[in-house]
PDB file of N, CA and C in Angstrom:
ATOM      1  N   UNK A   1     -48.018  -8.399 -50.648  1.00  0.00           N
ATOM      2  CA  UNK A   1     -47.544  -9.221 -49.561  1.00  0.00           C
ATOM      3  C   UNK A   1     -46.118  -9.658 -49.887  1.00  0.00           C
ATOM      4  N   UNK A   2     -44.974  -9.494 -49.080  1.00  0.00           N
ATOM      5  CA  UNK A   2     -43.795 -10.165 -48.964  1.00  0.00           C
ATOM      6  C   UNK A   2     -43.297 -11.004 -48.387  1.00  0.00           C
ATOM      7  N   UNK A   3     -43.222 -12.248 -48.772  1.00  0.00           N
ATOM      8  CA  UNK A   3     -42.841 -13.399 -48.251  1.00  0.00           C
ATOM      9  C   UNK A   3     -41.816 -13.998 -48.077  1.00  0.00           C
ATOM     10  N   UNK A   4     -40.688 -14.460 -47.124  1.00  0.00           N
ATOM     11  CA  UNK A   4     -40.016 -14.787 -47.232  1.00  0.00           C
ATOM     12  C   UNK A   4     -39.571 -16.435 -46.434  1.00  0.00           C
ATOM     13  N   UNK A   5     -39.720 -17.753 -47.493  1.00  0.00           N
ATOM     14  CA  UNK A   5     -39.390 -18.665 -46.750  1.00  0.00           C
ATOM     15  C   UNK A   5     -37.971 -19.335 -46.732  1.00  0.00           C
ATOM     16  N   UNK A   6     -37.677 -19.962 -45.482  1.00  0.00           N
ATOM     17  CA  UNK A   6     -36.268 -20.857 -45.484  1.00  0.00           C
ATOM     18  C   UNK A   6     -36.543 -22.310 -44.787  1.00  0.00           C
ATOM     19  N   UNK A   7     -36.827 -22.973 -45.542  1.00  0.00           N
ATOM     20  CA  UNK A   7     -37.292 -24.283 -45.133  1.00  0.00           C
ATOM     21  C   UNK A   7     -36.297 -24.619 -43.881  1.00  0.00           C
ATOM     22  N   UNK A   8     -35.364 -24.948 -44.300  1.00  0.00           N
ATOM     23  CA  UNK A   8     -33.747 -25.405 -43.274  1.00  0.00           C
ATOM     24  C   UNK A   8     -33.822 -24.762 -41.833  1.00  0.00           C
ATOM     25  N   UNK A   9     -34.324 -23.520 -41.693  1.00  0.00           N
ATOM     26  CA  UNK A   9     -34.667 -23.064 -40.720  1.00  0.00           C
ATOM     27  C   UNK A   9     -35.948 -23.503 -39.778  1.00  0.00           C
ATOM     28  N   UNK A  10     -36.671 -23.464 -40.979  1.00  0.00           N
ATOM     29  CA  UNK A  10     -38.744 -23.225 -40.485  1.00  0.00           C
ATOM     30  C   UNK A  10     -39.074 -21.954 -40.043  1.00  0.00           C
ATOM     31  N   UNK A  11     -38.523 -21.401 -41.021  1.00  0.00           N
ATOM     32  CA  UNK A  11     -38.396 -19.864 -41.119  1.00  0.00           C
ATOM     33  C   UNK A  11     -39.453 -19.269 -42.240  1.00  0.00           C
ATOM     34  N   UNK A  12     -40.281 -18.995 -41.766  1.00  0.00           N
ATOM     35  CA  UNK A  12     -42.072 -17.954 -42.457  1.00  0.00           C
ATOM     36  C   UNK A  12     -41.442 -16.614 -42.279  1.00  0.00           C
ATOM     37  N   UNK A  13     -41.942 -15.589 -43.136  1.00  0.00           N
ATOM     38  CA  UNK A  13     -42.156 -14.135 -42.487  1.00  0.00           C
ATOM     39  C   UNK A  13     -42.965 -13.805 -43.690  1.00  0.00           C
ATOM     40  N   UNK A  14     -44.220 -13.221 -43.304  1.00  0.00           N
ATOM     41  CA  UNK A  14     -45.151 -12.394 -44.056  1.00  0.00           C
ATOM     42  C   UNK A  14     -45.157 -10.691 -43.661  1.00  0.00           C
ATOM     43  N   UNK A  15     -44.322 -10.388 -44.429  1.00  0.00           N
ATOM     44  CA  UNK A  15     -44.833  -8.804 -44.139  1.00  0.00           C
ATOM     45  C   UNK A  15     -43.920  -8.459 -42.823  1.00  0.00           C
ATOM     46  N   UNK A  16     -42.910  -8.691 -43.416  1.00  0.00           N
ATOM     47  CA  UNK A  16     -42.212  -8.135 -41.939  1.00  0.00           C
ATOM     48  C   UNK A  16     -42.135  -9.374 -40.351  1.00  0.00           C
ATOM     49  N   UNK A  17     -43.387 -10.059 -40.380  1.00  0.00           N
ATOM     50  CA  UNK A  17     -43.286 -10.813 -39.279  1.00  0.00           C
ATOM     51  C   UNK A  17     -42.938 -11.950 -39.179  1.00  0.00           C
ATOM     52  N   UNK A  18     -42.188 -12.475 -39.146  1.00  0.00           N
ATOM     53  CA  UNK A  18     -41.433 -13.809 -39.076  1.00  0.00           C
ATOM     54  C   UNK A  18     -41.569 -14.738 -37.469  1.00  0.00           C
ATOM     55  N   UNK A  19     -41.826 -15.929 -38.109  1.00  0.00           N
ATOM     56  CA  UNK A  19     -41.571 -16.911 -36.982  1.00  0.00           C
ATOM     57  C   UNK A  19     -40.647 -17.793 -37.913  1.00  0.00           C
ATOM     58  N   UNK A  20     -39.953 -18.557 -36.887  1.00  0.00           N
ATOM     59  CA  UNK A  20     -39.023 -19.870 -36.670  1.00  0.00           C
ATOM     60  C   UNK A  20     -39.212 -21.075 -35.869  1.00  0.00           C
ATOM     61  N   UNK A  21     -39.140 -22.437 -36.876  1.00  0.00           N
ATOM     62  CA  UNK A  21     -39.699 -23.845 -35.941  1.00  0.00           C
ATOM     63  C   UNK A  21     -40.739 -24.265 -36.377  1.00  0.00           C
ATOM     64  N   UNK A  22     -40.701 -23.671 -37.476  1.00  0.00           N
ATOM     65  CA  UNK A  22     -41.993 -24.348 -38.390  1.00  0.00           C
ATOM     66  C   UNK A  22     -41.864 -25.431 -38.855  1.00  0.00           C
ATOM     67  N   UNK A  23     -42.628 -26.099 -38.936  1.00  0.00           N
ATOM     68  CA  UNK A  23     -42.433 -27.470 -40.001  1.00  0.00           C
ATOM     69  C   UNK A  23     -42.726 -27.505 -41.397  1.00  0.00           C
ATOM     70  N   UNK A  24     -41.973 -27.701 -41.799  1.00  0.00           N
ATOM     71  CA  UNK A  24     -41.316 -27.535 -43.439  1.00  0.00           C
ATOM     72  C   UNK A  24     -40.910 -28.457 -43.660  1.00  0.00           C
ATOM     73  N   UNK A  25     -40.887 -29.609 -43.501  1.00  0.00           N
ATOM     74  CA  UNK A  25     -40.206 -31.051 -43.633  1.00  0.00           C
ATOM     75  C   UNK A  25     -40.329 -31.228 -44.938  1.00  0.00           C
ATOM     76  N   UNK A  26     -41.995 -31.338 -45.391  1.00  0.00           N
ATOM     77  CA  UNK A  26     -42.508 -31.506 -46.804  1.00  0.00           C
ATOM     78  C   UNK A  26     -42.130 -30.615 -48.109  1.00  0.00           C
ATOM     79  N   UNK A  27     -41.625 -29.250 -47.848  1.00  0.00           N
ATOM     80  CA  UNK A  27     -40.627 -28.482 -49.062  1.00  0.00           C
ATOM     81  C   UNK A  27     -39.728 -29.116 -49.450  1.00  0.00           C
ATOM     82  N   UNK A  28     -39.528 -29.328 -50.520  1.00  0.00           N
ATOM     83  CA  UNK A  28     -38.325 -29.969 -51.389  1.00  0.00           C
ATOM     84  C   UNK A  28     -37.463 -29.416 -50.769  1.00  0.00           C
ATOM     85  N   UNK A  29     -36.231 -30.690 -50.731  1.00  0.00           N
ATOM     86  CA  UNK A  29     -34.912 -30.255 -49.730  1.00  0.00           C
ATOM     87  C   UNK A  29     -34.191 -29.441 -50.894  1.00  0.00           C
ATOM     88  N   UNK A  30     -34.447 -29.252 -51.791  1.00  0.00           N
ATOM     89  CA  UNK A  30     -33.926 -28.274 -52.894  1.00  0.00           C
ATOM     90  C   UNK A  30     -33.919 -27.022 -53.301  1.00  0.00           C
ATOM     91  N   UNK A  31     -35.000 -26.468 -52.028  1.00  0.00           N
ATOM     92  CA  UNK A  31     -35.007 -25.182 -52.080  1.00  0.00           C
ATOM     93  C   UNK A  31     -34.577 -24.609 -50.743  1.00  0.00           C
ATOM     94  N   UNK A  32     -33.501 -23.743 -51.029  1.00  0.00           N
ATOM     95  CA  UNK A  32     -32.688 -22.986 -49.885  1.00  0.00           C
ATOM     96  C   UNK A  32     -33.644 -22.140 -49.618  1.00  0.00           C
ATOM     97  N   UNK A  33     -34.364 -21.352 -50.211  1.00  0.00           N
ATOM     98  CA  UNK A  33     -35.290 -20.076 -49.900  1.00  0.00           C
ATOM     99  C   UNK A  33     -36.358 -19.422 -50.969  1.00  0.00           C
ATOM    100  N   UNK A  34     -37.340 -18.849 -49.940  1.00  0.00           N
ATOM    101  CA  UNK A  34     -38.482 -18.205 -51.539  1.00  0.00           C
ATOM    102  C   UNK A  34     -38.168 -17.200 -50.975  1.00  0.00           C
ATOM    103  N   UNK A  35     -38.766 -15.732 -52.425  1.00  0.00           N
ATOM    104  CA  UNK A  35     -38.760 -14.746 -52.019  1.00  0.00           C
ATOM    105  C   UNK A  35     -39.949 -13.969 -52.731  1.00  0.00           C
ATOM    106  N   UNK A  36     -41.049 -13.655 -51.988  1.00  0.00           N
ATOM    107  CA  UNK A  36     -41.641 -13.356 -52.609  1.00  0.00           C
ATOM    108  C   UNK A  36     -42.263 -11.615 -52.916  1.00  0.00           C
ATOM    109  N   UNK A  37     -42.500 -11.384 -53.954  1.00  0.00           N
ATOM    110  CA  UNK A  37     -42.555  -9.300 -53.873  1.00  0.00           C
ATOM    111  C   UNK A  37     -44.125  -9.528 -54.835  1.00  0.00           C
ATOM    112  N   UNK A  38     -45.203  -9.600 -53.450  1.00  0.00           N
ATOM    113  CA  UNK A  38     -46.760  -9.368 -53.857  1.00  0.00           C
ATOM    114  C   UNK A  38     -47.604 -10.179 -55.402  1.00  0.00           C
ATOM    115  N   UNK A  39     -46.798  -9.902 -56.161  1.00  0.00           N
ATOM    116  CA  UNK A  39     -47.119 -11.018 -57.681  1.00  0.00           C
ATOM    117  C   UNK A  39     -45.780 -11.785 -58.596  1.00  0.00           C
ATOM    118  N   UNK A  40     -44.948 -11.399 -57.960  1.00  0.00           N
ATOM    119  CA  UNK A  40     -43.986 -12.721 -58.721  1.00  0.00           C
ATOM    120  C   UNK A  40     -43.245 -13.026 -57.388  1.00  0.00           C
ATOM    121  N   UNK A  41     -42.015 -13.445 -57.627  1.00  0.00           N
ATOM    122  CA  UNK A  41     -41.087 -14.055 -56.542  1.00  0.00           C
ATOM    123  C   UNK A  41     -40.169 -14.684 -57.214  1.00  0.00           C
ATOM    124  N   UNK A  42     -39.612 -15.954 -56.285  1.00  0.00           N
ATOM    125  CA  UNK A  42     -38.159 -16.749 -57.048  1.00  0.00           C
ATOM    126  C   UNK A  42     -37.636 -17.589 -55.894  1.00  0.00           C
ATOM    127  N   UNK A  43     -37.676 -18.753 -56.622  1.00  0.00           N
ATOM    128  CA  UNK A  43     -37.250 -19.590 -55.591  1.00  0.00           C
ATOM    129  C   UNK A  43     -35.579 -20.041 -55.669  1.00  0.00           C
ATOM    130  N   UNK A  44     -34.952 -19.756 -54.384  1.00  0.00           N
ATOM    131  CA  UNK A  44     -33.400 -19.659 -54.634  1.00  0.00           C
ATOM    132  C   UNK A  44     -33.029 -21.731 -54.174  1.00  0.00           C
ATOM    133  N   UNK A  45     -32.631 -21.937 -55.275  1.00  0.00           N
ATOM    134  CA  UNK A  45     -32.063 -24.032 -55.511  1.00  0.00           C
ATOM    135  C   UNK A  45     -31.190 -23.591 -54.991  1.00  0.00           C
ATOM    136  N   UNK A  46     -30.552 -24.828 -53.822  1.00  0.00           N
ATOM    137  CA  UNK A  46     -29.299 -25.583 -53.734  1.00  0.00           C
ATOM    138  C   UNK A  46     -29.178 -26.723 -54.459  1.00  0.00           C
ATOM    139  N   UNK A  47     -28.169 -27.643 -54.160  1.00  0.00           N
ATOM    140  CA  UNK A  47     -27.886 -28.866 -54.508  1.00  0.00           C
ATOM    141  C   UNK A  47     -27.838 -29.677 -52.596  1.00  0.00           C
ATOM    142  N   UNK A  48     -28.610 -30.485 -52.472  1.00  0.00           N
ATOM    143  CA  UNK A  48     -28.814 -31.018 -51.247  1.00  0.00           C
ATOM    144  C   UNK A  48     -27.984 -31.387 -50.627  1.00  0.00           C
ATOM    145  N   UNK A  49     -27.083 -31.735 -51.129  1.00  0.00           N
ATOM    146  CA  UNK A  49     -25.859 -32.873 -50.960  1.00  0.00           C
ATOM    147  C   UNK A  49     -24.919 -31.735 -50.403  1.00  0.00           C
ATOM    148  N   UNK A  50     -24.349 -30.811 -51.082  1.00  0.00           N
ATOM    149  CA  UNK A  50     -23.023 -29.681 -51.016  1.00  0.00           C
ATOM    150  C   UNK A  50     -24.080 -28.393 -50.207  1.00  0.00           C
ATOM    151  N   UNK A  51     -24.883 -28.475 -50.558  1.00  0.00           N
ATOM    152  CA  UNK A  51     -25.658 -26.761 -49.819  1.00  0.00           C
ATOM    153  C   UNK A  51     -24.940 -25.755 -50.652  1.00  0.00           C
ATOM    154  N   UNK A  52     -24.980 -25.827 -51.598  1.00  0.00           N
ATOM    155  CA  UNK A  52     -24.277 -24.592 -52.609  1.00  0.00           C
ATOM    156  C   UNK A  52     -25.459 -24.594 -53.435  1.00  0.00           C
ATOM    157  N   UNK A  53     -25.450 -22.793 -53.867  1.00  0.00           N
ATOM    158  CA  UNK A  53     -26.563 -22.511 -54.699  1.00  0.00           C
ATOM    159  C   UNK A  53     -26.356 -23.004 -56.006  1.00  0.00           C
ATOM    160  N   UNK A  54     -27.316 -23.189 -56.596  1.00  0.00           N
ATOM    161  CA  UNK A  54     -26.961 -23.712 -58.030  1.00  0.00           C
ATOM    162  C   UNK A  54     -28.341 -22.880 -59.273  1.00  0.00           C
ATOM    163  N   UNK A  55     -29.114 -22.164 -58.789  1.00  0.00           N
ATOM    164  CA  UNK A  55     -30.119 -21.545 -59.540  1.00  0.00           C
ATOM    165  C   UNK A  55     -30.777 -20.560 -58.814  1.00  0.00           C
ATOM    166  N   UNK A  56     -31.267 -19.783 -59.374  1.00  0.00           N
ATOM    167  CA  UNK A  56     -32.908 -19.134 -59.062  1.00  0.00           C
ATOM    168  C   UNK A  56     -33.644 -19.178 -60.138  1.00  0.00           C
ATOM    169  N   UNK A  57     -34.749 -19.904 -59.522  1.00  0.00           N
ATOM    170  CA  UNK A  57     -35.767 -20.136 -60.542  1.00  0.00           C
ATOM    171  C   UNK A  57     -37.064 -18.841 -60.303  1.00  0.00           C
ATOM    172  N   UNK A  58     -37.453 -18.249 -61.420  1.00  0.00           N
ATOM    173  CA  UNK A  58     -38.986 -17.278 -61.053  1.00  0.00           C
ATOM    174  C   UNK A  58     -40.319 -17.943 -60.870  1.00  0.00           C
ATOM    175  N   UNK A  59     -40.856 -17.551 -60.233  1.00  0.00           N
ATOM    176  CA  UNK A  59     -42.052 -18.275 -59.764  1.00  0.00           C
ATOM    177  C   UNK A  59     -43.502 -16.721 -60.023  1.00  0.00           C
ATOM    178  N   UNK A  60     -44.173 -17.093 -60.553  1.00  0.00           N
ATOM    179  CA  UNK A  60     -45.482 -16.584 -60.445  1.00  0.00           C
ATOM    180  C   UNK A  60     -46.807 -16.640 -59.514  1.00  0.00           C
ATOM    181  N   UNK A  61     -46.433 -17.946 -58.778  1.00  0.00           N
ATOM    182  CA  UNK A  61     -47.236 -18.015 -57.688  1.00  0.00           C
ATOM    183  C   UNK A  61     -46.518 -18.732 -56.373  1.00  0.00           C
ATOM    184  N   UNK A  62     -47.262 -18.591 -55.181  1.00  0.00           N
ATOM    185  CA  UNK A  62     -47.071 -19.242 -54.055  1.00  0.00           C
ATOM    186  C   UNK A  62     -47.813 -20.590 -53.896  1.00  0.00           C
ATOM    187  N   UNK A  63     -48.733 -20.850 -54.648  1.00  0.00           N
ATOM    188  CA  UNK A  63     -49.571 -21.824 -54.607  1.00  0.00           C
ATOM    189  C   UNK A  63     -48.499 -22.949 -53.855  1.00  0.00           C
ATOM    190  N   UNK A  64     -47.416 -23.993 -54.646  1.00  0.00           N
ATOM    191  CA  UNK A  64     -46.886 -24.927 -54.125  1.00  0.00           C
ATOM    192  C   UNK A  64     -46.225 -24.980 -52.643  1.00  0.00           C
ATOM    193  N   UNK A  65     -45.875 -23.346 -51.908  1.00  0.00           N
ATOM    194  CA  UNK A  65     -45.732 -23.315 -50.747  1.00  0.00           C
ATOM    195  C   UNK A  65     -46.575 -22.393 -49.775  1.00  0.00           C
ATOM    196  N   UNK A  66     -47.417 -22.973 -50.275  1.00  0.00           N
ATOM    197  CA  UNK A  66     -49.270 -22.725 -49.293  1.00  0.00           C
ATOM    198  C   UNK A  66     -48.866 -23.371 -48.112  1.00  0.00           C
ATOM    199  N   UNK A  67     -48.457 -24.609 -48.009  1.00  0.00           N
ATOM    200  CA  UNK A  67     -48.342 -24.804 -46.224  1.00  0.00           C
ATOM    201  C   UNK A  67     -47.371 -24.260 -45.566  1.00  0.00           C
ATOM    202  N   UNK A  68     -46.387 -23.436 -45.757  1.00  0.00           N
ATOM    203  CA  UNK A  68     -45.592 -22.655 -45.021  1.00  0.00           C
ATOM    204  C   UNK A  68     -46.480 -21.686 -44.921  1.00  0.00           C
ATOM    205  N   UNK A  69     -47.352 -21.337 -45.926  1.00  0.00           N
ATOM    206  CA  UNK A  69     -48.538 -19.665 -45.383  1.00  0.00           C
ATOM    207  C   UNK A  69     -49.125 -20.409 -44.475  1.00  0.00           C
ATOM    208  N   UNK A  70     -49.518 -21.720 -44.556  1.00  0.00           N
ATOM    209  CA  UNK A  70     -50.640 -22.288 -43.726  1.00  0.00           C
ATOM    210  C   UNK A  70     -49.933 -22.298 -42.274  1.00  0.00           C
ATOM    211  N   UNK A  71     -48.865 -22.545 -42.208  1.00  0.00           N
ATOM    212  CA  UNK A  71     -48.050 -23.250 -40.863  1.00  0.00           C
ATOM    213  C   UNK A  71     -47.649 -21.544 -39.698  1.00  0.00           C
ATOM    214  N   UNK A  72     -46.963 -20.522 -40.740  1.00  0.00           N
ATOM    215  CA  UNK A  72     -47.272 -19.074 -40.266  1.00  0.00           C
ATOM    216  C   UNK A  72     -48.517 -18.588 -39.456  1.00  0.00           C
ATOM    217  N   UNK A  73     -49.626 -18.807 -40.500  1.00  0.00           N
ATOM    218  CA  UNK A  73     -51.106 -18.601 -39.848  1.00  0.00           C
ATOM    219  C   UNK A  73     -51.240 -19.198 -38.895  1.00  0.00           C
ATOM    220  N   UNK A  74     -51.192 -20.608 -38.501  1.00  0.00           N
ATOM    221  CA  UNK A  74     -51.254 -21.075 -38.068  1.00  0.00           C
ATOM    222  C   UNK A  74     -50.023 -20.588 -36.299  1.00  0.00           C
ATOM    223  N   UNK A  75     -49.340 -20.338 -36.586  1.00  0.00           N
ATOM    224  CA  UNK A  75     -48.338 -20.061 -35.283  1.00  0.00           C
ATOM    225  C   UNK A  75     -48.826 -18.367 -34.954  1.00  0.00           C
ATOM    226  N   UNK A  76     -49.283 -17.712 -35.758  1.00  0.00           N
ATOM    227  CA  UNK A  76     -49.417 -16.596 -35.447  1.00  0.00           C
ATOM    228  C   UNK A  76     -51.144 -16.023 -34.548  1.00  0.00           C
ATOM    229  N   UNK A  77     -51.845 -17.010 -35.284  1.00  0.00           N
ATOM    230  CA  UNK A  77     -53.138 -17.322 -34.237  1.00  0.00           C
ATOM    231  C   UNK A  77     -52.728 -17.761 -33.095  1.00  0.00           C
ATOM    232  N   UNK A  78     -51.775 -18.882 -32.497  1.00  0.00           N
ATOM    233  CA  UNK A  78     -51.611 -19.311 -31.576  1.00  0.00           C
ATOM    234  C   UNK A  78     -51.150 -18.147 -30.637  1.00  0.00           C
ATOM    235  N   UNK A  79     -50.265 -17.361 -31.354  1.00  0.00           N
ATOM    236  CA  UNK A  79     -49.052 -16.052 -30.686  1.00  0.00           C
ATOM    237  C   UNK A  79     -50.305 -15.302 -29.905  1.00  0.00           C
ATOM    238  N   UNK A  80     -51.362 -14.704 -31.162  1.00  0.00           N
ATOM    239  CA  UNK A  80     -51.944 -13.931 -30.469  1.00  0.00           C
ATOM    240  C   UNK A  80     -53.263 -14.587 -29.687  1.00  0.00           C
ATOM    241  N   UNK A  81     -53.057 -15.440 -29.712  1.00  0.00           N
ATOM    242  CA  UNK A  81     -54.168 -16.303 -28.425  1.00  0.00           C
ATOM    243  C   UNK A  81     -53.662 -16.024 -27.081  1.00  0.00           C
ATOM    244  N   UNK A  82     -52.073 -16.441 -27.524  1.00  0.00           N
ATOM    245  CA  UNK A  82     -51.419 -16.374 -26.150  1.00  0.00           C
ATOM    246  C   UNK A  82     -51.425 -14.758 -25.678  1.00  0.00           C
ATOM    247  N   UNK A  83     -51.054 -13.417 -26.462  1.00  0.00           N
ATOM    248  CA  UNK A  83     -51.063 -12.359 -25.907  1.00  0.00           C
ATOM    249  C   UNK A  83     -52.407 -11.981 -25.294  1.00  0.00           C
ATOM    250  N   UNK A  84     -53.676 -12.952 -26.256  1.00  0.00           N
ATOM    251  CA  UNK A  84     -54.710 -11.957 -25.567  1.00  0.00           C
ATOM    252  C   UNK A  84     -55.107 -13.188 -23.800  1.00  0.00           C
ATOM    253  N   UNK A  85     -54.149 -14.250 -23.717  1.00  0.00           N
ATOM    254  CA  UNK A  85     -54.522 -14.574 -22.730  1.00  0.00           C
ATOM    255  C   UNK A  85     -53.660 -13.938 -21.751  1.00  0.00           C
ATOM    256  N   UNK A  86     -52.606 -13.009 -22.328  1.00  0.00           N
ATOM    257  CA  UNK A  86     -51.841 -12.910 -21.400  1.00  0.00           C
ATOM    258  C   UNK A  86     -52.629 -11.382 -20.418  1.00  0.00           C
ATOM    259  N   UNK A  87     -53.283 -10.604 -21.655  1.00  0.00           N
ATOM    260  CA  UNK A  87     -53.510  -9.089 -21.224  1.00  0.00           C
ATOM    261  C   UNK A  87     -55.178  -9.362 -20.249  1.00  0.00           C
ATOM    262  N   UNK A  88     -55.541 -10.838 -20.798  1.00  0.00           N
ATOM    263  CA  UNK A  88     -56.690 -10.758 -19.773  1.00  0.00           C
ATOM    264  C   UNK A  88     -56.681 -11.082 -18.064  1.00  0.00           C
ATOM    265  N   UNK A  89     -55.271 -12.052 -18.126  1.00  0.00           N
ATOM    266  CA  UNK A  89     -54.526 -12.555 -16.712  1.00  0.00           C
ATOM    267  C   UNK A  89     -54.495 -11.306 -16.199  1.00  0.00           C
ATOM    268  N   UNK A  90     -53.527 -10.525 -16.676  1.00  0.00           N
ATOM    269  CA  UNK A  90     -53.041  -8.883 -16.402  1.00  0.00           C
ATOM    270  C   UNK A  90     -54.454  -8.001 -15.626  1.00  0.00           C
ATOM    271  N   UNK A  91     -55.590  -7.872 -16.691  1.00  0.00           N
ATOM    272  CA  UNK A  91     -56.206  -6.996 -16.588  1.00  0.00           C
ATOM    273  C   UNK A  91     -57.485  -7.192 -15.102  1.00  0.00           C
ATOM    274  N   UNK A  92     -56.791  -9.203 -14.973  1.00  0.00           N
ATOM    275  CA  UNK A  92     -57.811  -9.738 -14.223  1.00  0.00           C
ATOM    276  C   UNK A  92     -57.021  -9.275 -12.550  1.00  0.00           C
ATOM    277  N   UNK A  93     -55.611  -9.647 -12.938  1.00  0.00           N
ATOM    278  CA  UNK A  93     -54.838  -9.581 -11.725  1.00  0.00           C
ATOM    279  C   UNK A  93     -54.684  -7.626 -11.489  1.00  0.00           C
ATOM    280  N   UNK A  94     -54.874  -6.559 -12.366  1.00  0.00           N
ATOM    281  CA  UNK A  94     -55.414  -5.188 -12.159  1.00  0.00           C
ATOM    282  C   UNK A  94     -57.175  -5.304 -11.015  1.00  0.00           C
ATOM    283  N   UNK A  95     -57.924  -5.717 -11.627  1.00  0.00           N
ATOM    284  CA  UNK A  95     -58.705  -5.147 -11.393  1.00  0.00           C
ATOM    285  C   UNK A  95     -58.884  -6.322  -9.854  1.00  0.00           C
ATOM    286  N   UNK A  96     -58.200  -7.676  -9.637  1.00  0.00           N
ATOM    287  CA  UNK A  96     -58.293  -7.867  -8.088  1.00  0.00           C
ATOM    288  C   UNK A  96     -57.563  -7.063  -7.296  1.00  0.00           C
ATOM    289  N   UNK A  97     -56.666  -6.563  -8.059  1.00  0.00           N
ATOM    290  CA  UNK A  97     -55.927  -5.743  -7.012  1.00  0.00           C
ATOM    291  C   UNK A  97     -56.704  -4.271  -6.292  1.00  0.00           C
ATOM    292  N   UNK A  98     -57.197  -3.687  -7.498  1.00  0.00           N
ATOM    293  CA  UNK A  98     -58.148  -2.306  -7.573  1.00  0.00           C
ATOM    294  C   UNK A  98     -59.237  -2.896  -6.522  1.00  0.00           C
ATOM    295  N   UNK A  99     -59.315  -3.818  -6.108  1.00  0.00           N
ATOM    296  CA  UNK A  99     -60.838  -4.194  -5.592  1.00  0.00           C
ATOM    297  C   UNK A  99     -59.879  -4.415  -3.902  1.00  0.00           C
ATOM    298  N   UNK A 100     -58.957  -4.884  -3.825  1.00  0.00           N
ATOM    299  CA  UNK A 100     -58.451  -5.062  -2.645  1.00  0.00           C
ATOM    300  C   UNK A 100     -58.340  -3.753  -2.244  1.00  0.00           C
ATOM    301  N   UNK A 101     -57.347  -2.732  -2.762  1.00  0.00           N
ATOM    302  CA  UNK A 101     -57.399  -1.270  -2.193  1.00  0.00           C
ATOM    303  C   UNK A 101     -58.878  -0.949  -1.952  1.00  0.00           C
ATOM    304  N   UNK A 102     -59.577  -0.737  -2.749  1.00  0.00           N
ATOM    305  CA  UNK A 102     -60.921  -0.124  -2.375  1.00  0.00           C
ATOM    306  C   UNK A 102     -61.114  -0.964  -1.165  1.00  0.00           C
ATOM    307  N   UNK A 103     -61.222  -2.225  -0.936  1.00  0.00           N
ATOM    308  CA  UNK A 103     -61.662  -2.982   0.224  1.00  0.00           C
ATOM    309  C   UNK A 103     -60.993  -2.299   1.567  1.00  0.00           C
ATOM    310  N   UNK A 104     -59.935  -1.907   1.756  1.00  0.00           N
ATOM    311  CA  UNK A 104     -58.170  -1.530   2.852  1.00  0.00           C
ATOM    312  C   UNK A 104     -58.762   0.032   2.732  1.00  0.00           C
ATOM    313  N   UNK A 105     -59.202   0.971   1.430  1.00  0.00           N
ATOM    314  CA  UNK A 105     -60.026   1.835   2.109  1.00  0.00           C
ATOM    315  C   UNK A 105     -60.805   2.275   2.809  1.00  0.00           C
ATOM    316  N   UNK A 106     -61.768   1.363   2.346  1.00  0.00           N
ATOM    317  CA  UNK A 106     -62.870   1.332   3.287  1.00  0.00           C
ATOM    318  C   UNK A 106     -63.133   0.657   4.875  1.00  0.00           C
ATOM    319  N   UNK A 107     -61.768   0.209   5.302  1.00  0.00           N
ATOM    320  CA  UNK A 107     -61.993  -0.730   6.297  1.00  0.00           C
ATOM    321  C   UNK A 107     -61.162   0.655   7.130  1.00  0.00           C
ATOM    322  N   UNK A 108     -62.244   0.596   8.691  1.00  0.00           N
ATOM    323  CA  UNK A 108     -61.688   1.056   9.515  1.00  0.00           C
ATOM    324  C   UNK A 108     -60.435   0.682  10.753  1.00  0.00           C
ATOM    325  N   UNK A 109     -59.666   1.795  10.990  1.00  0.00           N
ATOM    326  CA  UNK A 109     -58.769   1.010  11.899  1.00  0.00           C
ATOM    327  C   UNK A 109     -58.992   0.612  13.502  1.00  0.00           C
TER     328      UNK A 109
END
């Protein structure tokens, strides 16, 4: 799994898929960004004050930024709630329509 967070943003992406507008409030304002490659990673420090980098530290786990995985999951269930409400509107507003033609077929003039 590749992870990439930016608190400053509310910027998640797992695997390619990224959302923005997350809430990240609770990440230390000290970290500009994680990066993570499946079993290690590295978390890239600023200095809060200037926004200039000042380290990368290595990290072995994600554990301490579990609620940015949590807050991702979390927006990405919602995403696809919304697509599958969107394809059932769709499939509902298909098949009234399919039912009106058949109806305009069958009606004589």
């Amino acid at each position: 799994m590749k992870v990439t967070i930016i608190p400053s943003d509310g910027f998640v992406s797992i695997d390619g898929y990224g959302f923005s507008g997350l809430n990240l409030s609770s990440i230390d304002p000290t970290v500009h960004a994680v990066q993570w490659y499946d079993t290690h990673g590295e978390v890239e420090v600023k200095n809060p004050v200037t926004g200039k980098m000042v380290a990368n530290t290595e990290i072995t786990s994600l554990e301490q930024f579990q609620l940015a995985i949590d807050a991702w999951n979390i927006r990405k269930e919602e995403v696809l709630a919304a697509e599958a409400a969107q394809a059932l509107a769709e499939a509902q507003a298909l098949a009234e329509a399919q039912a009106l033609a058949e109806q305009s077929q069958g009606a004589t003039p």
